[in-house]
N, C-alpha and C. Protein backbone atom coordinates (compact mmCIF):
# COMPACT_ATOMS: atom_id res chain seq x y z
N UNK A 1 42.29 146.36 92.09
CA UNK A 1 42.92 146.36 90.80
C UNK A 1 42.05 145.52 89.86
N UNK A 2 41.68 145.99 88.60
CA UNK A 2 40.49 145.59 88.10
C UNK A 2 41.40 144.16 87.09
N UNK A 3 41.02 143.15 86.59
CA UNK A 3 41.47 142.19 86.24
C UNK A 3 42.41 143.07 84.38
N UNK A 4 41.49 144.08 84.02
CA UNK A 4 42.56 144.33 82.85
C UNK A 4 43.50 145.11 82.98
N UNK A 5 43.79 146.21 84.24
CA UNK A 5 44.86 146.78 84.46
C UNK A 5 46.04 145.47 85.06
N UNK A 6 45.70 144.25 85.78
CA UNK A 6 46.77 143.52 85.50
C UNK A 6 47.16 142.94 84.34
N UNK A 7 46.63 142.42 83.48
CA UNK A 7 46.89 142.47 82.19
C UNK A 7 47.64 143.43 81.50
N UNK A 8 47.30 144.61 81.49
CA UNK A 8 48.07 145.71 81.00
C UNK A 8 49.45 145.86 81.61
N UNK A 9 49.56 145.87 82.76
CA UNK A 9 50.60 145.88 83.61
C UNK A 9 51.82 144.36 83.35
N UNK A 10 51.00 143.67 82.89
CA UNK A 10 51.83 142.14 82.65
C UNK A 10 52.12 142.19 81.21
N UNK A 11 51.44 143.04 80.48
CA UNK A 11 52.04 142.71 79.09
C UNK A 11 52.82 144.00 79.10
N UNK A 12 52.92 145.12 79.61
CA UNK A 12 54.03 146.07 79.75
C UNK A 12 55.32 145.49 79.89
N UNK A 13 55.06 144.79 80.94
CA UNK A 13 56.68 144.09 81.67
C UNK A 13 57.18 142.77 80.81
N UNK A 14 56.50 142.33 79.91
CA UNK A 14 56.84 141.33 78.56
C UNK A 14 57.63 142.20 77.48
N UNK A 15 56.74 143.36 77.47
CA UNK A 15 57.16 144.06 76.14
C UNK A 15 58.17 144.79 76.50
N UNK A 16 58.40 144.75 77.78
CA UNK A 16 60.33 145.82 78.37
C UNK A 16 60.85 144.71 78.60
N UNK A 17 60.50 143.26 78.44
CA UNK A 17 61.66 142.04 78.83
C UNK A 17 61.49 142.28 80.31
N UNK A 18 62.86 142.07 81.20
CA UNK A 18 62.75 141.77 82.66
C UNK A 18 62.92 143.06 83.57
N UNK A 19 61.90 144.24 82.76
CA UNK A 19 62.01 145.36 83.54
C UNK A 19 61.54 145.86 84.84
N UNK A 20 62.06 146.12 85.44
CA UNK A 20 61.00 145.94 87.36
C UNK A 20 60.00 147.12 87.02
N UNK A 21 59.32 147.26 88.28
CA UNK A 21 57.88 147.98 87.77
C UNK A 21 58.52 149.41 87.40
N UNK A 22 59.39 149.76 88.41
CA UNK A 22 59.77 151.30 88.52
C UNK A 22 60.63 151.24 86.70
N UNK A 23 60.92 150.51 86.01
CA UNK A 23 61.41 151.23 84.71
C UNK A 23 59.96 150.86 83.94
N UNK A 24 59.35 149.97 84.24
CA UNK A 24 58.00 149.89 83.63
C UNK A 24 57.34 151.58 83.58
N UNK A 25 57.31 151.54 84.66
CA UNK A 25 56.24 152.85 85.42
C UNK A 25 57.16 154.44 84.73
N UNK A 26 58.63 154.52 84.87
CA UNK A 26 59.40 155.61 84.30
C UNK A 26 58.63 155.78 82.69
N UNK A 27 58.90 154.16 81.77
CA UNK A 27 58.79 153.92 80.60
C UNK A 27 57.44 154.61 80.10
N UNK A 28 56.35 154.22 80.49
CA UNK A 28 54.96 153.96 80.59
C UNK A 28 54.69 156.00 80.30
N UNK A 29 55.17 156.58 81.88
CA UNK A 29 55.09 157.96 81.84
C UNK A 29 55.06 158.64 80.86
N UNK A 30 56.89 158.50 80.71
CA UNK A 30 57.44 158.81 79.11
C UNK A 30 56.82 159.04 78.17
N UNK A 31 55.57 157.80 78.04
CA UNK A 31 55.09 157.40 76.79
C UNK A 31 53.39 158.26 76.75
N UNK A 32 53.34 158.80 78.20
CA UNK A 32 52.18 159.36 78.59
C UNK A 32 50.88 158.46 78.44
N UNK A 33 51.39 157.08 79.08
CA UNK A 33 50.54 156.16 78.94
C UNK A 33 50.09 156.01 80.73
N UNK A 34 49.42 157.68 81.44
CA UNK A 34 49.52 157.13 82.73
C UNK A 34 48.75 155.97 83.48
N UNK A 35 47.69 155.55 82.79
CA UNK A 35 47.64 154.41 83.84
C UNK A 35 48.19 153.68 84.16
N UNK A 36 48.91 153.15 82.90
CA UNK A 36 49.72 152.32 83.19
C UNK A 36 51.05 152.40 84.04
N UNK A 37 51.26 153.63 84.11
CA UNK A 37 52.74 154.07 85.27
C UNK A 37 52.05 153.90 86.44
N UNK A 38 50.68 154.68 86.36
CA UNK A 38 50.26 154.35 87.66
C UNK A 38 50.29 153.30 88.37
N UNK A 39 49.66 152.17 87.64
CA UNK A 39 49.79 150.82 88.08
C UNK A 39 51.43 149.87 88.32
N UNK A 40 52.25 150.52 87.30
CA UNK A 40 53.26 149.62 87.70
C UNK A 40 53.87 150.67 88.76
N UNK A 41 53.75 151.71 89.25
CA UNK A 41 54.33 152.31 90.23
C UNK A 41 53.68 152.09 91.98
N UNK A 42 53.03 151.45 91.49
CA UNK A 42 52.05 150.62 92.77
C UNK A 42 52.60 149.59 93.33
N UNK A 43 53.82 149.03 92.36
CA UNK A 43 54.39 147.54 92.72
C UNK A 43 55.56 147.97 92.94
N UNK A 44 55.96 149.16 93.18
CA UNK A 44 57.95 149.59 93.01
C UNK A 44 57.84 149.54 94.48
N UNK A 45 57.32 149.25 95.23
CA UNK A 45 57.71 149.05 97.18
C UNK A 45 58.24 148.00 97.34
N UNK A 46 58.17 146.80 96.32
CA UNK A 46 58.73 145.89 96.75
C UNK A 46 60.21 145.51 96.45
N UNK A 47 60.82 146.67 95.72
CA UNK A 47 61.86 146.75 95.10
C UNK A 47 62.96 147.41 95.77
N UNK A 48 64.28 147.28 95.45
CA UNK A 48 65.44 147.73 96.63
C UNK A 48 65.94 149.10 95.29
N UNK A 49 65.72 150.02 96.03
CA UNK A 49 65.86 151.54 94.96
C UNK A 49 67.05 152.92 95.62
N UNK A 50 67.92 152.97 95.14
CA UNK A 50 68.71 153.86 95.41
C UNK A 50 68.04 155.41 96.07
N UNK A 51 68.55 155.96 96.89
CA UNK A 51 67.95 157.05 97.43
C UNK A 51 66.85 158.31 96.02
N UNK A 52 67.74 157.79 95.03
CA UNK A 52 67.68 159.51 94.20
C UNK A 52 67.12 158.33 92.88
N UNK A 53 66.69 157.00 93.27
CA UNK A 53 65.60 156.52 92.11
C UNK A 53 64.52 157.24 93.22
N UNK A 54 64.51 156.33 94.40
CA UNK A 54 63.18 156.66 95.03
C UNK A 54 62.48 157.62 95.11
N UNK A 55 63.62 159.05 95.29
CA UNK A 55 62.43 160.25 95.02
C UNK A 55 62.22 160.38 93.84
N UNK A 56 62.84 160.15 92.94
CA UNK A 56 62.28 160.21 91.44
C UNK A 56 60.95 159.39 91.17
N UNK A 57 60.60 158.24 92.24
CA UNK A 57 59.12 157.32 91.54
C UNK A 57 58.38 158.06 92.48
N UNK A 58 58.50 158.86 94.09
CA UNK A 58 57.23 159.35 94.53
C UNK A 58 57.48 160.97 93.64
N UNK A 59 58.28 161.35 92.86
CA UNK A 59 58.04 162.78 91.67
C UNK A 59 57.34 162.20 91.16
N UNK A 60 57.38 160.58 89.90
CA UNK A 60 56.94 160.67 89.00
C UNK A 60 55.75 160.22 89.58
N UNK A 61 55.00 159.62 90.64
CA UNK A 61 53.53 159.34 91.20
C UNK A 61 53.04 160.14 91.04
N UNK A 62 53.21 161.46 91.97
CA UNK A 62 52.79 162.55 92.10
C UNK A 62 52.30 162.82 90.41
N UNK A 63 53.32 163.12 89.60
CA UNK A 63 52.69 163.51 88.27
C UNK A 63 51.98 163.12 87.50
N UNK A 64 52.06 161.44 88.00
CA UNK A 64 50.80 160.41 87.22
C UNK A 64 49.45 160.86 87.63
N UNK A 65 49.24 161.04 89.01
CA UNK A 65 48.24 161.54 89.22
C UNK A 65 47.66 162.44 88.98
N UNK A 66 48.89 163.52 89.02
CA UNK A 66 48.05 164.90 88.24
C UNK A 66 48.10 164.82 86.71
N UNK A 67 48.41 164.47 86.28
CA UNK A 67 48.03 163.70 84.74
C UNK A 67 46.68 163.13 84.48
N UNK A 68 46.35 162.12 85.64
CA UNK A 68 44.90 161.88 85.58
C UNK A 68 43.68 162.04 86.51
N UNK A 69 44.29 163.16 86.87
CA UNK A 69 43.26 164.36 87.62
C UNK A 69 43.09 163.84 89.06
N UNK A 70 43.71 163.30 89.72
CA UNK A 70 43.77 162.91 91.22
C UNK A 70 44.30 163.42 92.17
N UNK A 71 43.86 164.68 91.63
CA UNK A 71 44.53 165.64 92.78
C UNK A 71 44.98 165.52 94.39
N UNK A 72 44.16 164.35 94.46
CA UNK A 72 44.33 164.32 96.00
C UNK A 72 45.67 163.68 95.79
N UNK A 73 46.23 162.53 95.84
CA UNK A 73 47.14 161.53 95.39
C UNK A 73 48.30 162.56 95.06
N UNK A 74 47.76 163.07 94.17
CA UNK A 74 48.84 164.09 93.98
C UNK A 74 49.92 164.97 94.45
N UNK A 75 48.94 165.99 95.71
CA UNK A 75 49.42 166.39 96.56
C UNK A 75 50.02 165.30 97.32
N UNK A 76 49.82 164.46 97.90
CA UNK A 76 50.36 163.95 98.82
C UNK A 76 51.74 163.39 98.11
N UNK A 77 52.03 162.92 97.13
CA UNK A 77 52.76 162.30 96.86
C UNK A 77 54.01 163.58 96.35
N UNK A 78 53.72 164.28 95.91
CA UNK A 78 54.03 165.76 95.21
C UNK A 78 54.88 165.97 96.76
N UNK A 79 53.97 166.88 97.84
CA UNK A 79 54.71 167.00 99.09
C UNK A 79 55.33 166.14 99.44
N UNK A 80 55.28 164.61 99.58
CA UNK A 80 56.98 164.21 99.86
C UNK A 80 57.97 164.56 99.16
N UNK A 81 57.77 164.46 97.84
CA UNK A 81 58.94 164.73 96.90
C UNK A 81 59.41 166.04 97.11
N UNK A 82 59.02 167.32 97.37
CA UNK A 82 58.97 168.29 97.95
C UNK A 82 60.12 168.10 99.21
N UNK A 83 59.47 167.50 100.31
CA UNK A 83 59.84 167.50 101.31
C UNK A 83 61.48 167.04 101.18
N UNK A 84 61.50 165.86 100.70
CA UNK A 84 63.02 165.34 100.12
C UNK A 84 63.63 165.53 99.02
N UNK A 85 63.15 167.30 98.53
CA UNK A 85 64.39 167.86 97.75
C UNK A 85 64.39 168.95 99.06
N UNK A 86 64.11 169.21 99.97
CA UNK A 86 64.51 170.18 100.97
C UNK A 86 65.41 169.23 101.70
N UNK A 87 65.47 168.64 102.07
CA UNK A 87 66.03 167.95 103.12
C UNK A 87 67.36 167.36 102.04
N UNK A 88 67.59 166.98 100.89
CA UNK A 88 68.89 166.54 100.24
C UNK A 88 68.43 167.56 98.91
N UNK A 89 68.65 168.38 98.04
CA UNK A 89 68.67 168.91 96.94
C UNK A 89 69.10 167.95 95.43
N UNK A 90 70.47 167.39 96.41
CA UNK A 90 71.23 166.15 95.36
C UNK A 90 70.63 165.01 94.42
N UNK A 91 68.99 164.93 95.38
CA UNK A 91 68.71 163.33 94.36
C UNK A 91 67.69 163.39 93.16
N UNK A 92 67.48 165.13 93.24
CA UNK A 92 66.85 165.18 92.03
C UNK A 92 67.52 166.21 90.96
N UNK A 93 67.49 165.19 90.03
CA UNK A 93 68.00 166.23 88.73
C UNK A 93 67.38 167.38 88.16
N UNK A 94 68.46 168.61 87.59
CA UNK A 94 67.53 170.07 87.44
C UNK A 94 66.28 169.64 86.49
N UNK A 95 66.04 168.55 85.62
CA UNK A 95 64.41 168.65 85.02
C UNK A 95 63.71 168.25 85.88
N UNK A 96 64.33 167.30 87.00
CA UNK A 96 62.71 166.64 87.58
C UNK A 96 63.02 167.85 88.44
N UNK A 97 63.64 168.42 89.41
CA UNK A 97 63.04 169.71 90.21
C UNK A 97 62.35 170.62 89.16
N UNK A 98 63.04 170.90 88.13
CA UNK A 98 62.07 171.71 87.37
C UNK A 98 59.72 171.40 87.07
N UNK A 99 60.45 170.37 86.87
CA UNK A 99 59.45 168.93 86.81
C UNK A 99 58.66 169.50 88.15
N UNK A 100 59.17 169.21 89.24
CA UNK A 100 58.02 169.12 90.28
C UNK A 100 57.40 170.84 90.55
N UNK A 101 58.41 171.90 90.28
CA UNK A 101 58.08 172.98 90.69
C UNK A 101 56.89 173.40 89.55
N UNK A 102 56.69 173.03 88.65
CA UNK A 102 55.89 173.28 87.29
C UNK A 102 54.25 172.74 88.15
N UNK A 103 54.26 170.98 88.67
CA UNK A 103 53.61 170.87 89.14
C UNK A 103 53.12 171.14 90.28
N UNK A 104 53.57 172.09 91.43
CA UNK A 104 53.13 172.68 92.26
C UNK A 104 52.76 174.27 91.81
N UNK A 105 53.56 174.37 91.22
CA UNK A 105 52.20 175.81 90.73
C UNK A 105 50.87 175.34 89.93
N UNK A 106 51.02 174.19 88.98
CA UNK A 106 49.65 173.62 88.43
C UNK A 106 48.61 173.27 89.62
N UNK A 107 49.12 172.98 90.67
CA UNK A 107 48.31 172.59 91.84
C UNK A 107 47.75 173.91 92.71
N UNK A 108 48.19 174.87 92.05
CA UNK A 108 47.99 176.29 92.50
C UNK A 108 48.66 176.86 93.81
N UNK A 109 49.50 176.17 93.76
CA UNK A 109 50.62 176.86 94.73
C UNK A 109 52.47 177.48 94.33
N UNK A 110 52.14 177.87 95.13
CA UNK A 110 54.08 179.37 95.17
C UNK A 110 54.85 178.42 95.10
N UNK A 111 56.06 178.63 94.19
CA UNK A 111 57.02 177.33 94.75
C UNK A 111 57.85 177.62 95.71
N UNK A 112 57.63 178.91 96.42
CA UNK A 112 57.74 179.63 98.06
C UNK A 112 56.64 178.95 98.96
N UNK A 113 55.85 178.46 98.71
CA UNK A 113 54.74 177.87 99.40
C UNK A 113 55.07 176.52 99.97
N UNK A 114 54.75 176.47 101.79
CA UNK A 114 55.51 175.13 102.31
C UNK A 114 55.10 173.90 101.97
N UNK A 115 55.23 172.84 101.96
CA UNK A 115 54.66 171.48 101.28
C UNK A 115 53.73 171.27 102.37
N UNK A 116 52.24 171.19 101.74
CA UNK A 116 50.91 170.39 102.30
C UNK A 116 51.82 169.68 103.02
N UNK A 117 51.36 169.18 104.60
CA UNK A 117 51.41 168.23 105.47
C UNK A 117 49.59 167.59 105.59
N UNK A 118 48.63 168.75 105.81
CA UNK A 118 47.39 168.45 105.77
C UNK A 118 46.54 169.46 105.29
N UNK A 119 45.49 168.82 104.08
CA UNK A 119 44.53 169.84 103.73
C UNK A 119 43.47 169.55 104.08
N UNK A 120 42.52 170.61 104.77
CA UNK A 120 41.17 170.46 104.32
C UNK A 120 40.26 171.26 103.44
């Protein structure tokens, strides 16, 4: 982590008052400011997150990345979120499923197509 993305990341969380990373990182998105989601979504592990926040921060990872072309990151993070709207449907709301299915066809796949476990 390069010394000005903590900076950036520390004056984010001043300028939301006592916001934990994951509304930092939601906020940040929003604002299509992804590095900065990126980075504060790097620190949301240490945080205690309701089932249907959590797949919502590995959706919104996934999209940070494909936002700033990291495709790899992407997929991976993309297929969990994937994986845990198959397994519960409930914890994501119809935009973010809409949301993720948009980004798996941008990734050039069916949204009939099974979630990457491994690519080469």
């Amino acid at each position: 982590m390069s010394p000005h993305s903590v900076w950036k990341f520390l004056f984010a969380v001043l300028v939301v008052g006592c916001a934990t990373p994951y509304q930092v990182g939601v906020r940040a998105y929003s604002l299509a400011d992804y590095p900065a989601a990126a980075e504060a979504f790097q620190h949301v592990d240490t945080q205690p997150l309701s089932a249907a926040d959590r797949a919502r921060v590995t959706l919104y990872t996934g999209l940070t990345y494909l936002a700033l072309g990291d495709t790899h990151l992407a997929v991976g993070y993309l297929t969990l979120a994937r994986l845990t709207r198959e397994h519960d449907p409930t914890l994501f709301e119809p935009v973010d499923a809409r949301r993720l299915e948009s980004a798996w066809t941008a990734l050039g796949l069916m949204p009939g197509d099974a979630p990457v476990v491994a690519r080469h």
